[in-house]
C-alpha atoms as a PDB file:
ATOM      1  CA  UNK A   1      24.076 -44.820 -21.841  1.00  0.00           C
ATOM      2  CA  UNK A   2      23.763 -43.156 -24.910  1.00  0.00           C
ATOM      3  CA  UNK A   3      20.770 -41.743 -24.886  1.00  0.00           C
ATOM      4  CA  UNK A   4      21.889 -39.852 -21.207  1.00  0.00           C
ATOM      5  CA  UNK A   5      24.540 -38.660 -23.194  1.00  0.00           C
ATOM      6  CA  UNK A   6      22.667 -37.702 -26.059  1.00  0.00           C
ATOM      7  CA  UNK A   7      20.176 -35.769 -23.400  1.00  0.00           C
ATOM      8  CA  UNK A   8      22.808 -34.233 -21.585  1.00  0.00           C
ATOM      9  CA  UNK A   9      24.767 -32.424 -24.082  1.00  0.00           C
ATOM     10  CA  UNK A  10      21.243 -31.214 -25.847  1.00  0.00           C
ATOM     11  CA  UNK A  11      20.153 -30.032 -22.369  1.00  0.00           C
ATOM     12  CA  UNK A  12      23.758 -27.918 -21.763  1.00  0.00           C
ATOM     13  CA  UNK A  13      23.104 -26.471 -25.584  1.00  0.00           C
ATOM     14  CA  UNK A  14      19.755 -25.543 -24.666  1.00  0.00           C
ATOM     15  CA  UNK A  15      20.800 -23.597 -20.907  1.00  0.00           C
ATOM     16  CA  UNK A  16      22.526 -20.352 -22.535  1.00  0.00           C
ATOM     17  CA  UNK A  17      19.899 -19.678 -24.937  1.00  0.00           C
ATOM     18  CA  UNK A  18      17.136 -20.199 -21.790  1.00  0.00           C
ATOM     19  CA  UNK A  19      18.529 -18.003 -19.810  1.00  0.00           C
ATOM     20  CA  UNK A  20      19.474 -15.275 -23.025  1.00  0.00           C
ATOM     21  CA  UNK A  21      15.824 -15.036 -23.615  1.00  0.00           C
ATOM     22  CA  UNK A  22      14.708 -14.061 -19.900  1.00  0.00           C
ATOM     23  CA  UNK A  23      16.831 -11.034 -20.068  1.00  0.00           C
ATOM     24  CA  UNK A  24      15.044  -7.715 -20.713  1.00  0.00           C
ATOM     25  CA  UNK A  25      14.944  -7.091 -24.429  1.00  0.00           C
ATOM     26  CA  UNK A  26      14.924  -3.124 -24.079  1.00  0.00           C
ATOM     27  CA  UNK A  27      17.198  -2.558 -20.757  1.00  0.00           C
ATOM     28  CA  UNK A  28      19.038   0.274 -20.735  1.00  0.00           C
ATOM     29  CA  UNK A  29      23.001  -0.439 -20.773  1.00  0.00           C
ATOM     30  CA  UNK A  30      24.256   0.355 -17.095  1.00  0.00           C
ATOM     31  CA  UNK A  31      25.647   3.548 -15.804  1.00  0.00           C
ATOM     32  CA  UNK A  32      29.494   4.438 -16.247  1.00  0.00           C
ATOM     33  CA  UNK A  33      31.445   2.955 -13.099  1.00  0.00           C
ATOM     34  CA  UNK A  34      32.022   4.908 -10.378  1.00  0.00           C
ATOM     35  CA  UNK A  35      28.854   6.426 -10.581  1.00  0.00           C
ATOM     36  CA  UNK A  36      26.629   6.312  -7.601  1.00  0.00           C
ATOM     37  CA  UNK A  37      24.886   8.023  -3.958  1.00  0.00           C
ATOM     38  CA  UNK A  38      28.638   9.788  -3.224  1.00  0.00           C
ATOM     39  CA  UNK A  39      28.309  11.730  -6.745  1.00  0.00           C
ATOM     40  CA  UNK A  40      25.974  13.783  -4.596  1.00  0.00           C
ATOM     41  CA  UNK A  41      22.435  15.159  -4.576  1.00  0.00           C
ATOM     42  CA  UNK A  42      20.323  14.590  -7.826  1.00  0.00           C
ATOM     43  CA  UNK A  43      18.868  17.706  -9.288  1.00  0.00           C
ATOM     44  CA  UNK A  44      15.371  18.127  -9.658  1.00  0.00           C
ATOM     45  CA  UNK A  45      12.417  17.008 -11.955  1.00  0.00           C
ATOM     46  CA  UNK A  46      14.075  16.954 -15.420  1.00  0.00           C
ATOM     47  CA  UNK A  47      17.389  15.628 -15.135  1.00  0.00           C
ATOM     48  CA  UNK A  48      20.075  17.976 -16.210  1.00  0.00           C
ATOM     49  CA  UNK A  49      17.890  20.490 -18.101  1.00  0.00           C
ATOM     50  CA  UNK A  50      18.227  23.712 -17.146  1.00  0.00           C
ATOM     51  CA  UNK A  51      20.128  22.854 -14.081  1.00  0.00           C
ATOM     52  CA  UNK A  52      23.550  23.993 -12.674  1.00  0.00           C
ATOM     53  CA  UNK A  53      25.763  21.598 -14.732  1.00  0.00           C
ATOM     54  CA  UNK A  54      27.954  20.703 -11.167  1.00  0.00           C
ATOM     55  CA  UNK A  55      24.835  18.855  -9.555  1.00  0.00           C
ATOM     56  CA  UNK A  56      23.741  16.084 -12.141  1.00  0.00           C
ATOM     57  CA  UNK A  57      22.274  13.548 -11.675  1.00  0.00           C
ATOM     58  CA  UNK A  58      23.660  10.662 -14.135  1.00  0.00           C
ATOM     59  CA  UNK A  59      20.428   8.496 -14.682  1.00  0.00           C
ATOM     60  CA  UNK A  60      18.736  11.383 -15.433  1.00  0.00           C
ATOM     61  CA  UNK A  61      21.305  12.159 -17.790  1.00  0.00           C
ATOM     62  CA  UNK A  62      21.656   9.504 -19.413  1.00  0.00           C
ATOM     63  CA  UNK A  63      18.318   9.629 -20.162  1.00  0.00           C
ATOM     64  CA  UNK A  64      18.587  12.366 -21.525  1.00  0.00           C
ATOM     65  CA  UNK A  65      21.408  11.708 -23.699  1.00  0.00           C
ATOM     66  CA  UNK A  66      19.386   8.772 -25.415  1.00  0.00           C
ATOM     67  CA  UNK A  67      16.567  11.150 -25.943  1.00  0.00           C
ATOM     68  CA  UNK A  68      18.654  13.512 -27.674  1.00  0.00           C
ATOM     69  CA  UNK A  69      20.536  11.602 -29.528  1.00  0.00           C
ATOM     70  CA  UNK A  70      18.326  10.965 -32.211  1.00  0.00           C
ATOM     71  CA  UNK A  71      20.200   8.964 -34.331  1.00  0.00           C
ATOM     72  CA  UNK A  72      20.189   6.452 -31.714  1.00  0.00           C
ATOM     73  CA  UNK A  73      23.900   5.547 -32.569  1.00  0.00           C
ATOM     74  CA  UNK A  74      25.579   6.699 -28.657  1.00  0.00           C
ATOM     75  CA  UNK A  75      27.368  10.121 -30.931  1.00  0.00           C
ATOM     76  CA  UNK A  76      25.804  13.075 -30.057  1.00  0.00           C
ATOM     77  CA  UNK A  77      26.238  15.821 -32.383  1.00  0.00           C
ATOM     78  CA  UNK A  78      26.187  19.417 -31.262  1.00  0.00           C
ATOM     79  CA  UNK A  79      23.274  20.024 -33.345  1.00  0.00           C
ATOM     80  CA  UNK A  80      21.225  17.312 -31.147  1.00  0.00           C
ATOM     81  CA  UNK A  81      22.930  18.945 -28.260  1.00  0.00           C
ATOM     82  CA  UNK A  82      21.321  22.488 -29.027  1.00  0.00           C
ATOM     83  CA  UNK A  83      18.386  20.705 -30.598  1.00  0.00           C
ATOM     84  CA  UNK A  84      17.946  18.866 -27.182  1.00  0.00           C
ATOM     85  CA  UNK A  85      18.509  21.880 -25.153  1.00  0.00           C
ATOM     86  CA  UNK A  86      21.536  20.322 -23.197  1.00  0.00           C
ATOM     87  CA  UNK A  87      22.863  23.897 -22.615  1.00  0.00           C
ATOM     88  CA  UNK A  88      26.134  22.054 -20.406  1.00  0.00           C
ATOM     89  CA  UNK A  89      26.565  20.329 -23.428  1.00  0.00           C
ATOM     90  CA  UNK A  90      26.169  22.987 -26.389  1.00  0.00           C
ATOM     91  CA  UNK A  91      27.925  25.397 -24.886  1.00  0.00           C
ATOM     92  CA  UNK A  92      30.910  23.132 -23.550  1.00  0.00           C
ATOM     93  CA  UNK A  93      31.209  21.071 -26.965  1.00  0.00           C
ATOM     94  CA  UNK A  94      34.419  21.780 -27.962  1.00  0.00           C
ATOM     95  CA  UNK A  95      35.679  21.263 -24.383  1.00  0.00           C
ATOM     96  CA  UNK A  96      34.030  18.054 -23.863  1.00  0.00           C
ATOM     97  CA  UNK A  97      34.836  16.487 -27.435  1.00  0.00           C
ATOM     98  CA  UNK A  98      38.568  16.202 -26.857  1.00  0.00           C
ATOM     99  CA  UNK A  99      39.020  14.040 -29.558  1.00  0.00           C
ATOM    100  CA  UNK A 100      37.316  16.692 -32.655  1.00  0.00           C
ATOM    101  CA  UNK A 101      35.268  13.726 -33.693  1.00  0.00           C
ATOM    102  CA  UNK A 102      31.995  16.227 -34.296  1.00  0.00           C
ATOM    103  CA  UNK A 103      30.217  14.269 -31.497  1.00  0.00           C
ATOM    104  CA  UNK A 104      30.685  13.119 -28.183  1.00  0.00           C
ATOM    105  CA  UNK A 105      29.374   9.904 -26.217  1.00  0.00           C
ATOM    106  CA  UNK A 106      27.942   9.745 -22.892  1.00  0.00           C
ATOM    107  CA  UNK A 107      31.718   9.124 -21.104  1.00  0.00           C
ATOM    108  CA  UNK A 108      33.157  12.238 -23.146  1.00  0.00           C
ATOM    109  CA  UNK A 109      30.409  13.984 -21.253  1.00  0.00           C
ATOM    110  CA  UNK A 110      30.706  12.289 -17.853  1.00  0.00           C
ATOM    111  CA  UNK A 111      34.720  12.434 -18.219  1.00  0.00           C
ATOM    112  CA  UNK A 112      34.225  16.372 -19.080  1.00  0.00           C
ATOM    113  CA  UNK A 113      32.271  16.410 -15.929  1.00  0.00           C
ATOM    114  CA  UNK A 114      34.653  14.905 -13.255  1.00  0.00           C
ATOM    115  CA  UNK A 115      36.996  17.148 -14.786  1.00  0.00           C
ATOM    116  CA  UNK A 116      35.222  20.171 -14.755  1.00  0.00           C
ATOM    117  CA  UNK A 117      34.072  19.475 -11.069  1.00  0.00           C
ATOM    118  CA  UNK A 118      37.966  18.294  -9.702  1.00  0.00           C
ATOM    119  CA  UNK A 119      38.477  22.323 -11.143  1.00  0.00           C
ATOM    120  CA  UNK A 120      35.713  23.454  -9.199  1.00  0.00           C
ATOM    121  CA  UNK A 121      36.774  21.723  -6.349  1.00  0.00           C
ATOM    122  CA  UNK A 122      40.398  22.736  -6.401  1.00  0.00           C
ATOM    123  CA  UNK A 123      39.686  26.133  -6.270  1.00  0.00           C
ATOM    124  CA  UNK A 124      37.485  25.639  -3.216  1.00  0.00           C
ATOM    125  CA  UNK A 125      40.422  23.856  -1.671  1.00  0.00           C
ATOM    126  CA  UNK A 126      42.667  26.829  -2.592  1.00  0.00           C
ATOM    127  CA  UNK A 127      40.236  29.197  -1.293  1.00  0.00           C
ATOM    128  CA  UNK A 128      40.071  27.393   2.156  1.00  0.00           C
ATOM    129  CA  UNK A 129      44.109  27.598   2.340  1.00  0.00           C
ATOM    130  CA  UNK A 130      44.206  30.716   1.458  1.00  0.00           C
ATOM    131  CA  UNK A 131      41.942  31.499   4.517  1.00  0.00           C
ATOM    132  CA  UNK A 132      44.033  29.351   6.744  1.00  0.00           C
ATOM    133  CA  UNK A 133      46.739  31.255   6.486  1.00  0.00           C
END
């Protein structure tokens, strides 16, 4: 009776680490909530680079972000930014680092985002009143 014992509490310590080490060593961490297919059409080849700000695509950009960000610490600076050529990015800095930290993280960006695109779309919606009238 012992020994069962004995083998089943070394067999419960054993599970977590089993199943710790078939996890993927490098993954990527996952995407912000709320993003997915209703954030709407991807951009092309090359993620956010170069492309109209309002259409990114947030894998892509996240990739990016990791790329940049040198330091490999999640706080990118605006000289990675400009370094990186995220031209959203460098030339929103201010605006997207609400906080004046001197960097921002990937949800300062994606936050800056929703925000800047709930402007965008406001004035579409007040625009399409407007013609209602």
């Amino acid at each position: 009776m012992r020994a069962l014992t004995l083998a089943t509490i070394l067999s419960l310590s054993i599970l977590p680490a089993l199943a710790h080490a078939q996890d993927a060593p490098d993954a990527p961490p996952p995407g912000p909530p709320g993003m997915g297919p209703d954030m709407g059409p991807p951009p092309g080849p090359g993620g956010w680079k170069g492309h109209d700000h309002h259409m990114m695509d947030p894998a892509a950009m996240l990739e990016d972000f990791y790329a940049a960000n040198t330091t490999h610490d999640g706080h990118l600076t605006l000289a990675q930014a400009q370094a990186a050529n995220f031209k959203p990015v460098a030339d929103h800095f201010t605006d997207i680092d609400t906080a004046k930290r001197g960097y921002v993280t990937f949800y300062d960006i994606e936050a800056w985002h929703l925000d800047d695109m709930a402007k965008h779309m406001e004035a579409q919606a007040a625009a399409l009143r407007a013609k209602d009238q």
